[in-house]
PDB file of N, CA and C in Angstrom:
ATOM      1  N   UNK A   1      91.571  56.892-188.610  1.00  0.00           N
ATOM      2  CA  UNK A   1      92.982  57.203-188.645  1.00  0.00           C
ATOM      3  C   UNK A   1      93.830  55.961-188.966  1.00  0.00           C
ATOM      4  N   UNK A   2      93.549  54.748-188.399  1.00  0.00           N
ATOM      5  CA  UNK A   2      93.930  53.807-188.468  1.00  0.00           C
ATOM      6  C   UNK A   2      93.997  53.215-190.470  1.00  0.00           C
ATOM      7  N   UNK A   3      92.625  53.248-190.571  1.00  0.00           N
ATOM      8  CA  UNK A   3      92.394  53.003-192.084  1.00  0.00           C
ATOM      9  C   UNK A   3      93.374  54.049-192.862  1.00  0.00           C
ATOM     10  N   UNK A   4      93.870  55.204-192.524  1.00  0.00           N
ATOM     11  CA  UNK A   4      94.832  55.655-193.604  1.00  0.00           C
ATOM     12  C   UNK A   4      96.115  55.394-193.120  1.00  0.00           C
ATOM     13  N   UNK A   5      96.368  55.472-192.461  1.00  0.00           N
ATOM     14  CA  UNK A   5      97.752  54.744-192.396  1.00  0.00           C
ATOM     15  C   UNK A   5      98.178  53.180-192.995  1.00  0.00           C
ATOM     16  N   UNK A   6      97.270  53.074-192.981  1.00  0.00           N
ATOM     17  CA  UNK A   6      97.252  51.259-193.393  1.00  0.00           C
ATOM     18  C   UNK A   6      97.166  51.877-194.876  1.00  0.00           C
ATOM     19  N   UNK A   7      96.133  52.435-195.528  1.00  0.00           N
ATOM     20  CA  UNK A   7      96.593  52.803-197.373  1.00  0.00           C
ATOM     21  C   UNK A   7      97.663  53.465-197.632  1.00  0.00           C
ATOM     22  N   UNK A   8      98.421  54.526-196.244  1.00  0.00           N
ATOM     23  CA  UNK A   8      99.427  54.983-196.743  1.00  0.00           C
ATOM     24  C   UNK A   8     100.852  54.150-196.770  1.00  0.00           C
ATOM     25  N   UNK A   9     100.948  53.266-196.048  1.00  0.00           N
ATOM     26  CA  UNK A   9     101.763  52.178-195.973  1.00  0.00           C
ATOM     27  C   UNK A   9     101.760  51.615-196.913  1.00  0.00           C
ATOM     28  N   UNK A  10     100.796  50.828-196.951  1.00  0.00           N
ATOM     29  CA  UNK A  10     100.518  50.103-198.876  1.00  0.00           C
ATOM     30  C   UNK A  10     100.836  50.923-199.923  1.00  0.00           C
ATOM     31  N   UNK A  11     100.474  52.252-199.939  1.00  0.00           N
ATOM     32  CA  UNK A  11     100.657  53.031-201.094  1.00  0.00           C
ATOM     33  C   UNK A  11     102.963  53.074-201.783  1.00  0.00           C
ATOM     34  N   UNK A  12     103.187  53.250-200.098  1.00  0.00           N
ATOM     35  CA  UNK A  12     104.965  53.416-200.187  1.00  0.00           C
ATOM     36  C   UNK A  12     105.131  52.065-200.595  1.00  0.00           C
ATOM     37  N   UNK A  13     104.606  50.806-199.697  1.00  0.00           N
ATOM     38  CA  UNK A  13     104.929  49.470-200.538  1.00  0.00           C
ATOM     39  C   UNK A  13     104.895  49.562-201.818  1.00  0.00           C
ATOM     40  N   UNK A  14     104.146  50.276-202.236  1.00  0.00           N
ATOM     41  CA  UNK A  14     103.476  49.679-203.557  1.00  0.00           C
ATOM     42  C   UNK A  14     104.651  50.397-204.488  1.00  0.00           C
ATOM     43  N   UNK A  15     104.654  51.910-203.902  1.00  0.00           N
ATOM     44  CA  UNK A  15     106.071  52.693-205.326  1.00  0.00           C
ATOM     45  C   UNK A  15     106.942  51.707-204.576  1.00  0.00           C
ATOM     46  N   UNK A  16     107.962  51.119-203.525  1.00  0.00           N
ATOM     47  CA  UNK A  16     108.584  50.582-203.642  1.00  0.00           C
ATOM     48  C   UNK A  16     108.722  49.238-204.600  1.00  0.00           C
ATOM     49  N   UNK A  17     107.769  48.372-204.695  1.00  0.00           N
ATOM     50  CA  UNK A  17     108.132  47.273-205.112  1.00  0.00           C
ATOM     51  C   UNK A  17     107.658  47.903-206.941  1.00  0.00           C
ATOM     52  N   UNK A  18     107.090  48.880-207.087  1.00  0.00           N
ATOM     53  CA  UNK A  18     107.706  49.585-208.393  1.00  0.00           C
ATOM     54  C   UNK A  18     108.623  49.756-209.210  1.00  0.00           C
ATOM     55  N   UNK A  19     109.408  50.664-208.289  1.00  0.00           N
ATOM     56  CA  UNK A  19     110.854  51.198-208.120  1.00  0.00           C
ATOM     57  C   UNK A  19     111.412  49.477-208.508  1.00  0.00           C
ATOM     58  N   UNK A  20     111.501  48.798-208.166  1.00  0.00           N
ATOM     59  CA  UNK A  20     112.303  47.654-208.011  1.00  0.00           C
ATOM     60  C   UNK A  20     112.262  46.915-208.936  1.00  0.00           C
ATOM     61  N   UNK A  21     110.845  46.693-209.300  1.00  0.00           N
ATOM     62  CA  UNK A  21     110.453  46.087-211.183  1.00  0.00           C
ATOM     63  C   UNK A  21     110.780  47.302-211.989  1.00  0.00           C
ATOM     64  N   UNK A  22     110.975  48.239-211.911  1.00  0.00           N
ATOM     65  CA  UNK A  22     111.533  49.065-213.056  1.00  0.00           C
ATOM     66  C   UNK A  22     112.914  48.693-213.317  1.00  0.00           C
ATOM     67  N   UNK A  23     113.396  48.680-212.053  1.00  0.00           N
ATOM     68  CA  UNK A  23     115.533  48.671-211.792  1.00  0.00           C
ATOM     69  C   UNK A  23     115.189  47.332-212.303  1.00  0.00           C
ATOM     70  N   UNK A  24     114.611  46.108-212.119  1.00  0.00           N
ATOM     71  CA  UNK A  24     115.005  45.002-211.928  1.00  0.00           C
ATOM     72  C   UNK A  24     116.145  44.388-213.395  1.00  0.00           C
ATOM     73  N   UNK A  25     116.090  44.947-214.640  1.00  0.00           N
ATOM     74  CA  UNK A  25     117.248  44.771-215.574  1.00  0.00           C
ATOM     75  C   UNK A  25     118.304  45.556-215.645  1.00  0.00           C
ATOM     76  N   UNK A  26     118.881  46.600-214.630  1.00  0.00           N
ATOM     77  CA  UNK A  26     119.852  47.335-214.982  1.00  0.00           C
ATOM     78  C   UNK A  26     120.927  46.417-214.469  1.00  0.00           C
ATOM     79  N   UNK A  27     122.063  46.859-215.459  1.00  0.00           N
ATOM     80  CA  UNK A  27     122.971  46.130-214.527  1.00  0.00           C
ATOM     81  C   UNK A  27     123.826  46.228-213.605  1.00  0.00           C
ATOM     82  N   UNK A  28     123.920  45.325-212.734  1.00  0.00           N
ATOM     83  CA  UNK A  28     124.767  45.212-211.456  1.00  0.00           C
ATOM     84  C   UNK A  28     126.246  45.771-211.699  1.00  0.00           C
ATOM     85  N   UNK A  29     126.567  46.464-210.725  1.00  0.00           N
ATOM     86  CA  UNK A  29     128.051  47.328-210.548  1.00  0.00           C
ATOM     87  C   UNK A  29     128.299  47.110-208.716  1.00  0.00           C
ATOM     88  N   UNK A  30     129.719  47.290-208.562  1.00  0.00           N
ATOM     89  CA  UNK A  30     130.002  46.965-207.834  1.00  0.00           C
ATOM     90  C   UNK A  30     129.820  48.434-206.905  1.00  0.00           C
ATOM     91  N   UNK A  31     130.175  48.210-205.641  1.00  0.00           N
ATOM     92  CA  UNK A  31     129.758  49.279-204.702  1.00  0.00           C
ATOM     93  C   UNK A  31     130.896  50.655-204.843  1.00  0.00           C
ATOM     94  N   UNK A  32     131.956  49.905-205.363  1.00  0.00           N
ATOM     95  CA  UNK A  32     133.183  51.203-205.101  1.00  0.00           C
ATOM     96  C   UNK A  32     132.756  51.735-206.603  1.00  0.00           C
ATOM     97  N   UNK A  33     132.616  50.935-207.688  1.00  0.00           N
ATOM     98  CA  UNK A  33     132.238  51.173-209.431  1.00  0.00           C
ATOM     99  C   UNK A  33     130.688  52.624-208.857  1.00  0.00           C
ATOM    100  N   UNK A  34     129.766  51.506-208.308  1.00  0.00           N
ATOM    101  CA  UNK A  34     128.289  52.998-207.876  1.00  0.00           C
ATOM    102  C   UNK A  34     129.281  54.560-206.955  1.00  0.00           C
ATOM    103  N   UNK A  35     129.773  54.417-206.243  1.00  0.00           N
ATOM    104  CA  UNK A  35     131.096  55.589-205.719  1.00  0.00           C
ATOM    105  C   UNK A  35     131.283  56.518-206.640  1.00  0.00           C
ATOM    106  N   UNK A  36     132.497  55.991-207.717  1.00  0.00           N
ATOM    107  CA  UNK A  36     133.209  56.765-208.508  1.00  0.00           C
ATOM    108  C   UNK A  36     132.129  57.231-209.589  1.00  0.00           C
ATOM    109  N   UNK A  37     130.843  56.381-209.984  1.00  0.00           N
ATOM    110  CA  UNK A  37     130.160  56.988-210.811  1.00  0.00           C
ATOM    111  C   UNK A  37     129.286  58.148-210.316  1.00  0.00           C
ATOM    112  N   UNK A  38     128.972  57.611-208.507  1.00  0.00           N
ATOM    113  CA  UNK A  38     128.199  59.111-207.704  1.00  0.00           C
ATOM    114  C   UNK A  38     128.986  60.027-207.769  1.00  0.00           C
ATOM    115  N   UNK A  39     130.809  60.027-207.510  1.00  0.00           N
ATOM    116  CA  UNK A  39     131.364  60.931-207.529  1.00  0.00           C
ATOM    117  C   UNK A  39     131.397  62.265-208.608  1.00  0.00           C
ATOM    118  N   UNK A  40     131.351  62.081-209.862  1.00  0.00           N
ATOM    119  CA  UNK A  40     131.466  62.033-211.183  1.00  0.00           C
ATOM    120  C   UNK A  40     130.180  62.450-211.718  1.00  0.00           C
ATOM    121  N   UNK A  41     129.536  62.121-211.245  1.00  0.00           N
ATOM    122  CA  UNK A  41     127.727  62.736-211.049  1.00  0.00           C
ATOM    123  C   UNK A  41     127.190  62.179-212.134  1.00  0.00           C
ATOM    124  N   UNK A  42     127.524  60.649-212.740  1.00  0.00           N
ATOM    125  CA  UNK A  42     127.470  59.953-214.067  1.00  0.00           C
ATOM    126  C   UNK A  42     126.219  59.004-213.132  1.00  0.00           C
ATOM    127  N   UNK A  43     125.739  58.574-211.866  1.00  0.00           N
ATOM    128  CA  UNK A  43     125.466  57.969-211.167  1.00  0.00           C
ATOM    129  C   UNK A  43     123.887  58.230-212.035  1.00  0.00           C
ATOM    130  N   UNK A  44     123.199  57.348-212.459  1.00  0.00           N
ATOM    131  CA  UNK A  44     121.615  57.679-212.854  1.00  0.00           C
ATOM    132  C   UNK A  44     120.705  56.598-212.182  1.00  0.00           C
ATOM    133  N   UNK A  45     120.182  57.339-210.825  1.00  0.00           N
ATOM    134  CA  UNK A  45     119.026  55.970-210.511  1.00  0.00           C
ATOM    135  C   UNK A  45     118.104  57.234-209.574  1.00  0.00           C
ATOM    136  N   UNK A  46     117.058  56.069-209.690  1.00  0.00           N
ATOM    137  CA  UNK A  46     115.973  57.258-208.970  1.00  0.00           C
ATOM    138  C   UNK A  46     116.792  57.579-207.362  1.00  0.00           C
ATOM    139  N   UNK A  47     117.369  56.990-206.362  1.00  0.00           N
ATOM    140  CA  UNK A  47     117.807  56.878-205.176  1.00  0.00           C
ATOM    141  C   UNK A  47     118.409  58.150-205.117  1.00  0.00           C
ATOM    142  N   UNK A  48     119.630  58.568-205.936  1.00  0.00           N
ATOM    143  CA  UNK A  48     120.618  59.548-206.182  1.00  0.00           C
ATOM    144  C   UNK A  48     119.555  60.525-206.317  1.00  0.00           C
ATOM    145  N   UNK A  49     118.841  60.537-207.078  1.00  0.00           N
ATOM    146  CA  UNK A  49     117.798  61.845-207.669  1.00  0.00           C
ATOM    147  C   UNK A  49     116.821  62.375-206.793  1.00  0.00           C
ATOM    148  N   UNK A  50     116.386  61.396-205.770  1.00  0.00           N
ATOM    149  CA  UNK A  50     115.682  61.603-204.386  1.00  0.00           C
ATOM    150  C   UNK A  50     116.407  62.702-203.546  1.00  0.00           C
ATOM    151  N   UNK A  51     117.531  61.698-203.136  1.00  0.00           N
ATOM    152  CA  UNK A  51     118.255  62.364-202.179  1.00  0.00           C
ATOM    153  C   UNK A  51     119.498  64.005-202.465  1.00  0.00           C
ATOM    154  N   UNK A  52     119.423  63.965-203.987  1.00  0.00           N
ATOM    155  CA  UNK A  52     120.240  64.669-204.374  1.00  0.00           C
ATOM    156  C   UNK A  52     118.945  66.056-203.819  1.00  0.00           C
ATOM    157  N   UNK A  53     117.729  65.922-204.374  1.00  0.00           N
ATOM    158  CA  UNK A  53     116.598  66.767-203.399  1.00  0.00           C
ATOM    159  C   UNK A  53     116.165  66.823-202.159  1.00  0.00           C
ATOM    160  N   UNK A  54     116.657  66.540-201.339  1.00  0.00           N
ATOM    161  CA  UNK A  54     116.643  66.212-200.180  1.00  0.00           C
ATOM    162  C   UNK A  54     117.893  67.378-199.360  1.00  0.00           C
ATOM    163  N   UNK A  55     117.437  68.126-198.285  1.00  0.00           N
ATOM    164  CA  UNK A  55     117.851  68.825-197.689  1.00  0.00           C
ATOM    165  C   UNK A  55     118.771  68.743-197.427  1.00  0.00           C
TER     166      UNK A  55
END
């Protein structure tokens, strides 16, 4: 039990630091600029697209 939790941990590390080298050239916007573009539904990142599925 122990041994899968430990690959399933690594496994989320692993899409995380994914996720992060994929984003790593988009460019930076400011927090109220990410807002009005979530508002507007112009917002495109995997985060929004997660949670937009999400209960």
């Amino acid at each position: 039990m122990r041994e899968e939790l430990k690959n399933w941990l690594l496994a989320e590390d692993a899409e995380d630091i994914a996720a992060f080298v994929e984003r790593a050239n988009e460019p930076l916007i400011s927090f109220s600029e990410m807002l009005k573009k979530e508002r507007k539904g112009t917002l495109c990142c995997q985060f929004t697209r997660l949670n937009a599925a999400a209960p």
